[in-house]
PDB file of N, CA and C in Angstrom:
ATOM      1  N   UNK A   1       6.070  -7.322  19.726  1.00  0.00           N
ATOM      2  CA  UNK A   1       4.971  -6.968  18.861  1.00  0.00           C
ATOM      3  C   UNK A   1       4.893  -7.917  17.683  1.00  0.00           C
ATOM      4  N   UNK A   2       3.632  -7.952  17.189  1.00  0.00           N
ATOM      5  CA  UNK A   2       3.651  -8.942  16.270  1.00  0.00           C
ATOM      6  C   UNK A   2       3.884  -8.281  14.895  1.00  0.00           C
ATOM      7  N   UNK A   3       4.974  -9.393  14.046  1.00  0.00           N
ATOM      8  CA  UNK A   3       5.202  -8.389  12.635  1.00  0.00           C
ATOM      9  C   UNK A   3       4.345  -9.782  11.562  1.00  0.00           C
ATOM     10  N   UNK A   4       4.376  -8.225  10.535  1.00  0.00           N
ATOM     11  CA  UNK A   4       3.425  -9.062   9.647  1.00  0.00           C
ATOM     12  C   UNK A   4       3.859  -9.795   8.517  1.00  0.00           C
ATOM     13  N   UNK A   5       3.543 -10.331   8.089  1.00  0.00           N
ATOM     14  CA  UNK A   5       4.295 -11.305   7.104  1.00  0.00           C
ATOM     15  C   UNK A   5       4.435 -10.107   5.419  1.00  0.00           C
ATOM     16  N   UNK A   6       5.278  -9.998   4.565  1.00  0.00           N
ATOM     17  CA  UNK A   6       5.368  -9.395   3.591  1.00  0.00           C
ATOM     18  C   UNK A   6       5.494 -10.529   2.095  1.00  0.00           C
ATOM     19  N   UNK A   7       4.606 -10.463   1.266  1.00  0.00           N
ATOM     20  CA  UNK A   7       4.636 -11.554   0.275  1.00  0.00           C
ATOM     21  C   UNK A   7       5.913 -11.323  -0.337  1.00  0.00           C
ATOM     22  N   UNK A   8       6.941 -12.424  -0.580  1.00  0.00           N
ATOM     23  CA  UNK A   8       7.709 -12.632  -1.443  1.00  0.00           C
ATOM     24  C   UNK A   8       7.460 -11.815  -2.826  1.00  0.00           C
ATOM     25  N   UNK A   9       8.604 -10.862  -3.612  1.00  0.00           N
ATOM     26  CA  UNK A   9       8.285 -10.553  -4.958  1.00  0.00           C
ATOM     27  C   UNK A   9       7.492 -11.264  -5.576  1.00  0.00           C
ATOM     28  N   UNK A  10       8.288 -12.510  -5.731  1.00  0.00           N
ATOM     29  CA  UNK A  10       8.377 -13.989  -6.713  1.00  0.00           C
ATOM     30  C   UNK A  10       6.566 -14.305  -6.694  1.00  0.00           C
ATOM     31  N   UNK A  11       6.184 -13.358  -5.380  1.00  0.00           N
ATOM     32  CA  UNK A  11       4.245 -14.194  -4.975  1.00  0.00           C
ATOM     33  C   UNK A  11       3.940 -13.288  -5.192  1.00  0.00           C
ATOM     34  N   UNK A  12       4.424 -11.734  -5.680  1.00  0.00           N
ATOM     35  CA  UNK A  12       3.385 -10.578  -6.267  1.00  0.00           C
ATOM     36  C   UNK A  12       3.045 -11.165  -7.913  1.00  0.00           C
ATOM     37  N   UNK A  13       1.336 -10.807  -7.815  1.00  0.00           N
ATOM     38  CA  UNK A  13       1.065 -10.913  -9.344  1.00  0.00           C
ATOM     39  C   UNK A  13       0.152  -9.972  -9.537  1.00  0.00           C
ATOM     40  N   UNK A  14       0.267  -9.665 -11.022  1.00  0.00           N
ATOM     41  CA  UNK A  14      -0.632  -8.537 -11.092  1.00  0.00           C
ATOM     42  C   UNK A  14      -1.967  -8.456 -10.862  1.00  0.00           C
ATOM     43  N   UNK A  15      -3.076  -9.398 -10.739  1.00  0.00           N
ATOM     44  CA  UNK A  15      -4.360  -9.680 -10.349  1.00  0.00           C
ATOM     45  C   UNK A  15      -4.662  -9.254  -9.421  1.00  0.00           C
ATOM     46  N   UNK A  16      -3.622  -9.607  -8.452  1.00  0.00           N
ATOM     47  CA  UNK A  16      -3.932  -9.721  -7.002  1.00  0.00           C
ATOM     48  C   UNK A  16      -3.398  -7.901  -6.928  1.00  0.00           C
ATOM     49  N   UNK A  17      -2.717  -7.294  -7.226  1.00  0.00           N
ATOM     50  CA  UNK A  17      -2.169  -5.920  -7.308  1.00  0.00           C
ATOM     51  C   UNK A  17      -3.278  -5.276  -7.874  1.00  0.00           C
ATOM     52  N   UNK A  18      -3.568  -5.357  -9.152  1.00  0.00           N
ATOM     53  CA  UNK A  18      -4.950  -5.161  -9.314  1.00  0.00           C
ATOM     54  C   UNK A  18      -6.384  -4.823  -8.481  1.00  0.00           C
ATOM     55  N   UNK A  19      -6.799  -5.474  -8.293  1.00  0.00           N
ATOM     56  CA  UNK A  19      -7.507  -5.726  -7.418  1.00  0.00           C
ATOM     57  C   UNK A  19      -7.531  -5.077  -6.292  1.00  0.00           C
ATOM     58  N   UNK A  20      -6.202  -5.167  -5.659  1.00  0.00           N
ATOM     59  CA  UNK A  20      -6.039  -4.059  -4.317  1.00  0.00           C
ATOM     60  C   UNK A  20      -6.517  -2.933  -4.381  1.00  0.00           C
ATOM     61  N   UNK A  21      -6.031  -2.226  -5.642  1.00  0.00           N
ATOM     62  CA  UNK A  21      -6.154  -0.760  -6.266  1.00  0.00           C
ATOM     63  C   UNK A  21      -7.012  -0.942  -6.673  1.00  0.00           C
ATOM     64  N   UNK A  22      -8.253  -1.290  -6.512  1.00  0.00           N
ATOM     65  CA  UNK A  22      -9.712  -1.600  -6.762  1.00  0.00           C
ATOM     66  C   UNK A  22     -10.385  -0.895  -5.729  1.00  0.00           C
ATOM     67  N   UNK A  23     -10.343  -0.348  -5.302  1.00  0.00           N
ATOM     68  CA  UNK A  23     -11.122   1.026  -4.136  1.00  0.00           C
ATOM     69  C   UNK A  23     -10.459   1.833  -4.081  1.00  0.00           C
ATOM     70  N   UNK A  24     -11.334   3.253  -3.805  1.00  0.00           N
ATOM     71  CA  UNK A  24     -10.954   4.034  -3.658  1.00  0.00           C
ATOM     72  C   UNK A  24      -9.964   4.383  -2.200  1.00  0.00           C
ATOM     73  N   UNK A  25     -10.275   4.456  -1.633  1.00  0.00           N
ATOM     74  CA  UNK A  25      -9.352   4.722  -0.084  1.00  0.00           C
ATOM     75  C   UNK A  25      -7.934   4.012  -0.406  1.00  0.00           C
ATOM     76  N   UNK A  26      -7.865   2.925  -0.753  1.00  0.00           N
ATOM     77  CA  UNK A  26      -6.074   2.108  -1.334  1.00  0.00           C
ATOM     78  C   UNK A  26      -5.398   2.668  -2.370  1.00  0.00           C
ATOM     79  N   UNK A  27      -6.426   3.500  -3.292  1.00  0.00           N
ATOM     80  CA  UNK A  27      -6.234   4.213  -4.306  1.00  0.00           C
ATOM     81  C   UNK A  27      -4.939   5.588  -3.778  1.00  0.00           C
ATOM     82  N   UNK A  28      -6.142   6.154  -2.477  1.00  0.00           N
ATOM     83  CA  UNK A  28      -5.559   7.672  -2.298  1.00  0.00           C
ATOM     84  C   UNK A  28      -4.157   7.183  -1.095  1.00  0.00           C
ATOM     85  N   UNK A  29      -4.418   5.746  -0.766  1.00  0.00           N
ATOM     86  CA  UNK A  29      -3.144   5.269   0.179  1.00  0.00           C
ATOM     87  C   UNK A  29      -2.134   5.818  -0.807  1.00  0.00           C
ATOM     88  N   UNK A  30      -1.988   4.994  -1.866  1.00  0.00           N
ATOM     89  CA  UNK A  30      -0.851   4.904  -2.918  1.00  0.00           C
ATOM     90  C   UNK A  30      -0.638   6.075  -3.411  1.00  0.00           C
ATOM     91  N   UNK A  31      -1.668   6.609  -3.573  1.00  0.00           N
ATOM     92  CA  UNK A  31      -1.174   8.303  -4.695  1.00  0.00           C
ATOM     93  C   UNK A  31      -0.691   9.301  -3.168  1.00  0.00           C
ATOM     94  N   UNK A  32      -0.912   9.085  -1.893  1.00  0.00           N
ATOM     95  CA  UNK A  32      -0.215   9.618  -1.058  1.00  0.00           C
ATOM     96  C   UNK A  32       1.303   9.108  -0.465  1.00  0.00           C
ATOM     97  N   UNK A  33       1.214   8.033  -0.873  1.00  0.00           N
ATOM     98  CA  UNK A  33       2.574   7.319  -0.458  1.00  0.00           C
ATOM     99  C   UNK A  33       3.563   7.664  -1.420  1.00  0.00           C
ATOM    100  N   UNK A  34       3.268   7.512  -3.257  1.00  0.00           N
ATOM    101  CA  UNK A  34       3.676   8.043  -4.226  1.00  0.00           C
ATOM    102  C   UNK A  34       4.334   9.637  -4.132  1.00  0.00           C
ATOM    103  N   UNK A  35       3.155  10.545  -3.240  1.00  0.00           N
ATOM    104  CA  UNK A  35       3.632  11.763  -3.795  1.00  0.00           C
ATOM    105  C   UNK A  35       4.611  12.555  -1.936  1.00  0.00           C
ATOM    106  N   UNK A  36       3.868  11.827  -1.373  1.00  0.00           N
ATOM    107  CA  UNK A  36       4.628  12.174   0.010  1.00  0.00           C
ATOM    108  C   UNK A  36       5.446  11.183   0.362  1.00  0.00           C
ATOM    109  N   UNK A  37       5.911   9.890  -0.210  1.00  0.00           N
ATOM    110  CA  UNK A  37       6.800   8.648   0.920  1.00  0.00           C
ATOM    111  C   UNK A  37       6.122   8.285   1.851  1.00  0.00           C
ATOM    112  N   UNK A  38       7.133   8.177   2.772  1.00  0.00           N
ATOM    113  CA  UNK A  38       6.661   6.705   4.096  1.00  0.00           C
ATOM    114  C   UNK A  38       5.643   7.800   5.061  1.00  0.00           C
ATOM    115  N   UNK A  39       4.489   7.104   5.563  1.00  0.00           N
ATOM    116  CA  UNK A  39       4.109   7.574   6.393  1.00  0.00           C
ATOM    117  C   UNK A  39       3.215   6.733   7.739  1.00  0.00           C
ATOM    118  N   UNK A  40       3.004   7.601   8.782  1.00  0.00           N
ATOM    119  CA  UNK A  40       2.534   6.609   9.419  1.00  0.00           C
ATOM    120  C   UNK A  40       1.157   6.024   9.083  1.00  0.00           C
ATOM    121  N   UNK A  41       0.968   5.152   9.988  1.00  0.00           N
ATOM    122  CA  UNK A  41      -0.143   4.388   9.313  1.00  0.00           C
ATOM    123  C   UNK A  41      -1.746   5.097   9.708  1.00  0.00           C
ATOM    124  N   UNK A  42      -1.523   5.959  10.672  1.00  0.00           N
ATOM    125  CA  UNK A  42      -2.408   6.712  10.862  1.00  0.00           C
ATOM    126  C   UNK A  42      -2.790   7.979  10.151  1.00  0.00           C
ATOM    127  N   UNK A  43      -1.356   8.469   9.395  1.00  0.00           N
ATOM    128  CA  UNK A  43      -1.858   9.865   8.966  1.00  0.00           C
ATOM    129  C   UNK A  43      -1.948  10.290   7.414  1.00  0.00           C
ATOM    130  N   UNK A  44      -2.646   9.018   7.501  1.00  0.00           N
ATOM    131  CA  UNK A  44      -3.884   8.894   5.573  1.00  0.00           C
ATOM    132  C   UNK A  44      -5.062   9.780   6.188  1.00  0.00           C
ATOM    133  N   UNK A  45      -4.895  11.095   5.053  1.00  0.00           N
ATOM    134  CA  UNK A  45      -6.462  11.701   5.212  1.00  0.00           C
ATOM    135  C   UNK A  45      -7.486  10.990   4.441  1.00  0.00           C
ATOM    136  N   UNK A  46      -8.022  10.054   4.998  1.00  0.00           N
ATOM    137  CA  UNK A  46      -9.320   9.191   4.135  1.00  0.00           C
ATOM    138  C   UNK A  46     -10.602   9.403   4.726  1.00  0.00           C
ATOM    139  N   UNK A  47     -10.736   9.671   5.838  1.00  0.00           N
ATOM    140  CA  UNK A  47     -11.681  10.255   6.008  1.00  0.00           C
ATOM    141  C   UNK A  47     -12.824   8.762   6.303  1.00  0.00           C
ATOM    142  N   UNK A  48     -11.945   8.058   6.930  1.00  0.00           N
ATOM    143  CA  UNK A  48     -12.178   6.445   7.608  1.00  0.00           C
ATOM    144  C   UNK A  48     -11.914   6.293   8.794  1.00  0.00           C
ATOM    145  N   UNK A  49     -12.248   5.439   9.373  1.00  0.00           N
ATOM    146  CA  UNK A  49     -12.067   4.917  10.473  1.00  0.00           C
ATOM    147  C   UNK A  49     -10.681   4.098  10.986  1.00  0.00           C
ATOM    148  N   UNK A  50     -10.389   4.443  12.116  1.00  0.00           N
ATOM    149  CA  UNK A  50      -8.596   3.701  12.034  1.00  0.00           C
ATOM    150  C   UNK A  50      -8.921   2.182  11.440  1.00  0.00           C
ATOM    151  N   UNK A  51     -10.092   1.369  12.371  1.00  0.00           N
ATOM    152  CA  UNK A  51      -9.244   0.132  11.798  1.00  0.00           C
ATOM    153  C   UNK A  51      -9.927  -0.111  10.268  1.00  0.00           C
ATOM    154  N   UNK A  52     -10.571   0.527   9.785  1.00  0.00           N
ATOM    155  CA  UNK A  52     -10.951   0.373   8.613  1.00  0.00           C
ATOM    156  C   UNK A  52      -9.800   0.768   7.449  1.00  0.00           C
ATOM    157  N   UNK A  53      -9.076   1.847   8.105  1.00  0.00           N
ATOM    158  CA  UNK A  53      -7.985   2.275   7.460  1.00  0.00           C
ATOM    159  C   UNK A  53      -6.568   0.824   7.455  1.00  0.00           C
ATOM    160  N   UNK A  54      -6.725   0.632   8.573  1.00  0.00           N
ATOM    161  CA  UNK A  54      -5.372  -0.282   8.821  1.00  0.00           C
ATOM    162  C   UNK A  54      -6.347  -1.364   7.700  1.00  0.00           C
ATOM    163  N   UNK A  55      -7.335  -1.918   7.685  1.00  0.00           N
ATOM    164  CA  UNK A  55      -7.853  -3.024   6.935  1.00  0.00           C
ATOM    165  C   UNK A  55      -7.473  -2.929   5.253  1.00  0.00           C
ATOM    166  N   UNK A  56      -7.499  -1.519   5.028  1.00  0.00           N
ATOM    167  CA  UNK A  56      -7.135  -1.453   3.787  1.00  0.00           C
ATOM    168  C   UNK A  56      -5.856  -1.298   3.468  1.00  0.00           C
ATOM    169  N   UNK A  57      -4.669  -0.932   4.714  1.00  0.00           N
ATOM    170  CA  UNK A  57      -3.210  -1.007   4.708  1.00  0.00           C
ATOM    171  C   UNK A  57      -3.120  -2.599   4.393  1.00  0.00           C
ATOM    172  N   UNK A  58      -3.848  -3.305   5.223  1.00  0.00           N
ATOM    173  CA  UNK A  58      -3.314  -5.019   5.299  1.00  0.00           C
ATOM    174  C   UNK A  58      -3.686  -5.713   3.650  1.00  0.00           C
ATOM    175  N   UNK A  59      -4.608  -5.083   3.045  1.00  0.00           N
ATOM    176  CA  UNK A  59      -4.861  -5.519   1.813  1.00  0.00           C
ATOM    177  C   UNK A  59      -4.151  -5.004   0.981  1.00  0.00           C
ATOM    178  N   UNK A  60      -3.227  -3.743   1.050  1.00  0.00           N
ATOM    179  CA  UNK A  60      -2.181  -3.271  -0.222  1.00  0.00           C
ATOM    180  C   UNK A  60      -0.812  -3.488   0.628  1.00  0.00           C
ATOM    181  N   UNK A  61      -0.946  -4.395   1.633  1.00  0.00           N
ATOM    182  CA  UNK A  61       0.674  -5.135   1.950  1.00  0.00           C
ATOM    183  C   UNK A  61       0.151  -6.756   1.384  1.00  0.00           C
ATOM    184  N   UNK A  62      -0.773  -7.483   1.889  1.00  0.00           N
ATOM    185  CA  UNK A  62      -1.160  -8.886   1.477  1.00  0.00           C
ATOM    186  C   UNK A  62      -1.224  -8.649  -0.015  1.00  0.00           C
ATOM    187  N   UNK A  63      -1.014  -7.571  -0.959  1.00  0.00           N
ATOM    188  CA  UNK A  63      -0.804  -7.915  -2.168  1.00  0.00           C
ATOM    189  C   UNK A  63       0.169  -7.271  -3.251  1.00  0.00           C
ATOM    190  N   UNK A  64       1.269  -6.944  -2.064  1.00  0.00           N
ATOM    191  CA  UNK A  64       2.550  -6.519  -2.382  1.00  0.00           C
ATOM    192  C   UNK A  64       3.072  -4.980  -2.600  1.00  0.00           C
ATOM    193  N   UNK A  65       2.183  -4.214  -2.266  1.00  0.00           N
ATOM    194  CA  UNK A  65       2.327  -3.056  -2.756  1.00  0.00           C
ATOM    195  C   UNK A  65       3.016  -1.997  -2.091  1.00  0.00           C
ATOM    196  N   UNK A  66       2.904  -2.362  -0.410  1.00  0.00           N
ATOM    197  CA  UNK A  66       3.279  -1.574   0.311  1.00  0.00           C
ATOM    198  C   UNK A  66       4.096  -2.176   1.563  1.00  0.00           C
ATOM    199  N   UNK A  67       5.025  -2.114   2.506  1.00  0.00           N
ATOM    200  CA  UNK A  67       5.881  -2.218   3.449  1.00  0.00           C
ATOM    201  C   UNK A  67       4.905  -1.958   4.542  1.00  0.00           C
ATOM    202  N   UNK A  68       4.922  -2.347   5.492  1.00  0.00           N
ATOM    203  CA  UNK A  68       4.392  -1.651   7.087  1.00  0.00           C
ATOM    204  C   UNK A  68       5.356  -2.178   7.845  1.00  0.00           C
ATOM    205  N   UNK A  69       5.659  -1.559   8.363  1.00  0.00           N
ATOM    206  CA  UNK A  69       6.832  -2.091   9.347  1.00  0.00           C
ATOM    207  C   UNK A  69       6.403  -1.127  11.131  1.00  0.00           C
ATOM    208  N   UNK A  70       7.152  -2.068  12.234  1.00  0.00           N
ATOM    209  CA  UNK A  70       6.170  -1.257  13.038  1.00  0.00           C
ATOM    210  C   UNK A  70       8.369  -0.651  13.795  1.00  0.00           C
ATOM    211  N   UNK A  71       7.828   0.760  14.667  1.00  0.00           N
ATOM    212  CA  UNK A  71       8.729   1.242  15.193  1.00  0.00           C
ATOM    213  C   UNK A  71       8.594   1.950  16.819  1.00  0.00           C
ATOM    214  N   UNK A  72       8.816   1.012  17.765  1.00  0.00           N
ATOM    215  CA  UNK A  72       8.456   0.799  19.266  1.00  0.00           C
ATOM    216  C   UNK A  72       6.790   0.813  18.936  1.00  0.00           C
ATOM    217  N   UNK A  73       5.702   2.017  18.859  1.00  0.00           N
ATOM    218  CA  UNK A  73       4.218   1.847  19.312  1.00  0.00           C
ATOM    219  C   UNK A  73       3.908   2.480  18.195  1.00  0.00           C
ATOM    220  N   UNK A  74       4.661   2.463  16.716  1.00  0.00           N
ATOM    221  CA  UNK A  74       4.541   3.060  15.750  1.00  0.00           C
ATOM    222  C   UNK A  74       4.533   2.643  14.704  1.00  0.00           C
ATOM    223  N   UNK A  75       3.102   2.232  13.593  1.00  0.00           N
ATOM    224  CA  UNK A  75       3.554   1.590  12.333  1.00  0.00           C
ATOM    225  C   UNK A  75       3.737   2.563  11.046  1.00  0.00           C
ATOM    226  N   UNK A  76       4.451   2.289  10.154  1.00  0.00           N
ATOM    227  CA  UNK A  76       4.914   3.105   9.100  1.00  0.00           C
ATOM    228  C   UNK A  76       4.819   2.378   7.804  1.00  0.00           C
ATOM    229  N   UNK A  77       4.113   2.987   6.701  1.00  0.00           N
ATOM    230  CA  UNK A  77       3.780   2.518   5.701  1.00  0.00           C
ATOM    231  C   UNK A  77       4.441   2.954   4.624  1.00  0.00           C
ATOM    232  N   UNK A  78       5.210   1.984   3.732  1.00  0.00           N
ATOM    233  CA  UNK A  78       6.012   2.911   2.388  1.00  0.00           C
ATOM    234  C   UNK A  78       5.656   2.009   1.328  1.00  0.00           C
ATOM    235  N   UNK A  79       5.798   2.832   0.017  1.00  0.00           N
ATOM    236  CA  UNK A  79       5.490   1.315  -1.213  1.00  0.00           C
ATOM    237  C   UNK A  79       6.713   0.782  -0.971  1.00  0.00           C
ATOM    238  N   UNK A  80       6.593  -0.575  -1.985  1.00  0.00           N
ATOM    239  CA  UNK A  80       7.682  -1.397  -2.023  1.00  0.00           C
ATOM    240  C   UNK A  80       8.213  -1.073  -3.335  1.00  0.00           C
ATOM    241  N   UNK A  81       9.518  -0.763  -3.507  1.00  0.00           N
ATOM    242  CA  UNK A  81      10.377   0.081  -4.528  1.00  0.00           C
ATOM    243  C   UNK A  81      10.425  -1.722  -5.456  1.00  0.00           C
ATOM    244  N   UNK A  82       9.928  -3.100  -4.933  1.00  0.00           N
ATOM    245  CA  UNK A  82      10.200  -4.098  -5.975  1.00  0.00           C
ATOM    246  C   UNK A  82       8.904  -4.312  -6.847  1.00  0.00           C
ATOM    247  N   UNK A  83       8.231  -3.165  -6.321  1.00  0.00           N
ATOM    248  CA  UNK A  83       6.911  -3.735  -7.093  1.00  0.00           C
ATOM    249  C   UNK A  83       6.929  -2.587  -8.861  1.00  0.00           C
ATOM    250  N   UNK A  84       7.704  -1.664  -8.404  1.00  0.00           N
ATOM    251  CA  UNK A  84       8.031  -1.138  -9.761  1.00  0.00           C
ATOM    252  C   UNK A  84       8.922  -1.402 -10.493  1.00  0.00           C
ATOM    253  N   UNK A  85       9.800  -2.407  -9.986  1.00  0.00           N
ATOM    254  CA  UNK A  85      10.682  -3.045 -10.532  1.00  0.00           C
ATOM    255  C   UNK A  85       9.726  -4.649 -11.474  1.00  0.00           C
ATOM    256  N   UNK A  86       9.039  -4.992 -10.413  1.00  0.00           N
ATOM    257  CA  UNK A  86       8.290  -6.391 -11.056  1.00  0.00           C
ATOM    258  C   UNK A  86       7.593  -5.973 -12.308  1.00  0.00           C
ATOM    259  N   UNK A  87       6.443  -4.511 -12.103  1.00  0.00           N
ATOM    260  CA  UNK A  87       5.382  -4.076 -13.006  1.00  0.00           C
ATOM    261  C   UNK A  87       5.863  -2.629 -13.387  1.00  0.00           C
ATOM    262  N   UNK A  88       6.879  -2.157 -13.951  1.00  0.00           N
ATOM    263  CA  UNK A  88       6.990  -0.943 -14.413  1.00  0.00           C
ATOM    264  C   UNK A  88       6.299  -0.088 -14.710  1.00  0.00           C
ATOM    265  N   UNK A  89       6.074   1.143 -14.293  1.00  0.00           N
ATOM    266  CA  UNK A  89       4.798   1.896 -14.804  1.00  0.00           C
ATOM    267  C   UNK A  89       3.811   1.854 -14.544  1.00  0.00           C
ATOM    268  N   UNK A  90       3.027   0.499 -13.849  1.00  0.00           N
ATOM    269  CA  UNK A  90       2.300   0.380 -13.380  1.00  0.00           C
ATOM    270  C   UNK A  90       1.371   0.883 -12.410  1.00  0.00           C
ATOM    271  N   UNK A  91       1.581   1.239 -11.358  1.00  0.00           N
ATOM    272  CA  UNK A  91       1.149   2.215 -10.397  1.00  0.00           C
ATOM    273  C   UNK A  91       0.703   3.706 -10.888  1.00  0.00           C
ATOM    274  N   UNK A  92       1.774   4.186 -11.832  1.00  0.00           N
ATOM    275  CA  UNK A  92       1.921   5.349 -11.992  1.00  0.00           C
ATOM    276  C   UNK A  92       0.560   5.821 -13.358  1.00  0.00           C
ATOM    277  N   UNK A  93       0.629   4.236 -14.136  1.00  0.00           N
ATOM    278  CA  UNK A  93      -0.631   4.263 -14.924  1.00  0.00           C
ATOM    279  C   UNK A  93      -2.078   4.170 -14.171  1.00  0.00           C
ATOM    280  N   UNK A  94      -2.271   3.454 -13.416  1.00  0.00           N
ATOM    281  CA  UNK A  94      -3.305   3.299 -12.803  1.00  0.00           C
ATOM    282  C   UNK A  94      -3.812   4.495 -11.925  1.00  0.00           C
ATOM    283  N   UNK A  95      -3.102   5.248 -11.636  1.00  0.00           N
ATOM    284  CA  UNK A  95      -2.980   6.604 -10.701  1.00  0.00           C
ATOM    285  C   UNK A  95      -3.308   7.807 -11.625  1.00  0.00           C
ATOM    286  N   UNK A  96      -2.841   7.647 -13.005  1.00  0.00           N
ATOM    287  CA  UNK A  96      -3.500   8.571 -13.618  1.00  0.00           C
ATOM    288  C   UNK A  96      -4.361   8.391 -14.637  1.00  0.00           C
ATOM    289  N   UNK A  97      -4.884   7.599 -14.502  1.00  0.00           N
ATOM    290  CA  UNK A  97      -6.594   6.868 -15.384  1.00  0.00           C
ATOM    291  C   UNK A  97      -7.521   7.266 -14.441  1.00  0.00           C
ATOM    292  N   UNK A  98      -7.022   6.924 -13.320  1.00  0.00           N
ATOM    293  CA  UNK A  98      -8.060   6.753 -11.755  1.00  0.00           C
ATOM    294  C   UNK A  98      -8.715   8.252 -11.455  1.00  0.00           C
ATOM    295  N   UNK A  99      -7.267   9.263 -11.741  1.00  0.00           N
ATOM    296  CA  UNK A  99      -7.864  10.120 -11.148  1.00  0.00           C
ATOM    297  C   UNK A  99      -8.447  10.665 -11.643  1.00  0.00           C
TER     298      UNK A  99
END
């Protein structure tokens, strides 16, 4: 299976993090990943379409925010515990302005 590339810490910046969390649906990814952990990549209630859903998984991994990793016919999505290490607080501010 093909795995996906994960940006280096050192290549997370906040713009590009930003930005991700710039729609809503990546929004409720994160505040569900936040309040439930890892889940699969299918079972975001967004109320989207799968690959529209996976499109917005690939844009909050291409900008550091989240892990996908796949397991035999199964992908699984978790944040990345370095991105609160890079931007402290961060997430957790943006999550409650947003909502």
């Amino acid at each position: 299976m093909k795995q996906h590339p994960h940006p280096d810490v050192n290549d997370i910046n906040l713009i590009g993090v930003l930005a991700a969390l710039g729609d809503p649906v990546r929004l409720h990814i994160v505040t569900t990943l936040i309040e439930e952990g890892e889940k699969g990549s299918t079972e975001f209630d967004c109320q989207v379409a799968n690959s529209t859903l996976s499109h917005h998984i690939k844009q909050l991994r291409e900008a550091g925010i989240v892990n996908h990793r796949k397991e035999g016919t199964r992908c699984f999505v978790a944040l990345r515990p370095d991105v609160e290490e890079k931007f402290p607080g961060l997430l957790q501010s943006v999550l409650k302005f947003a909502g």
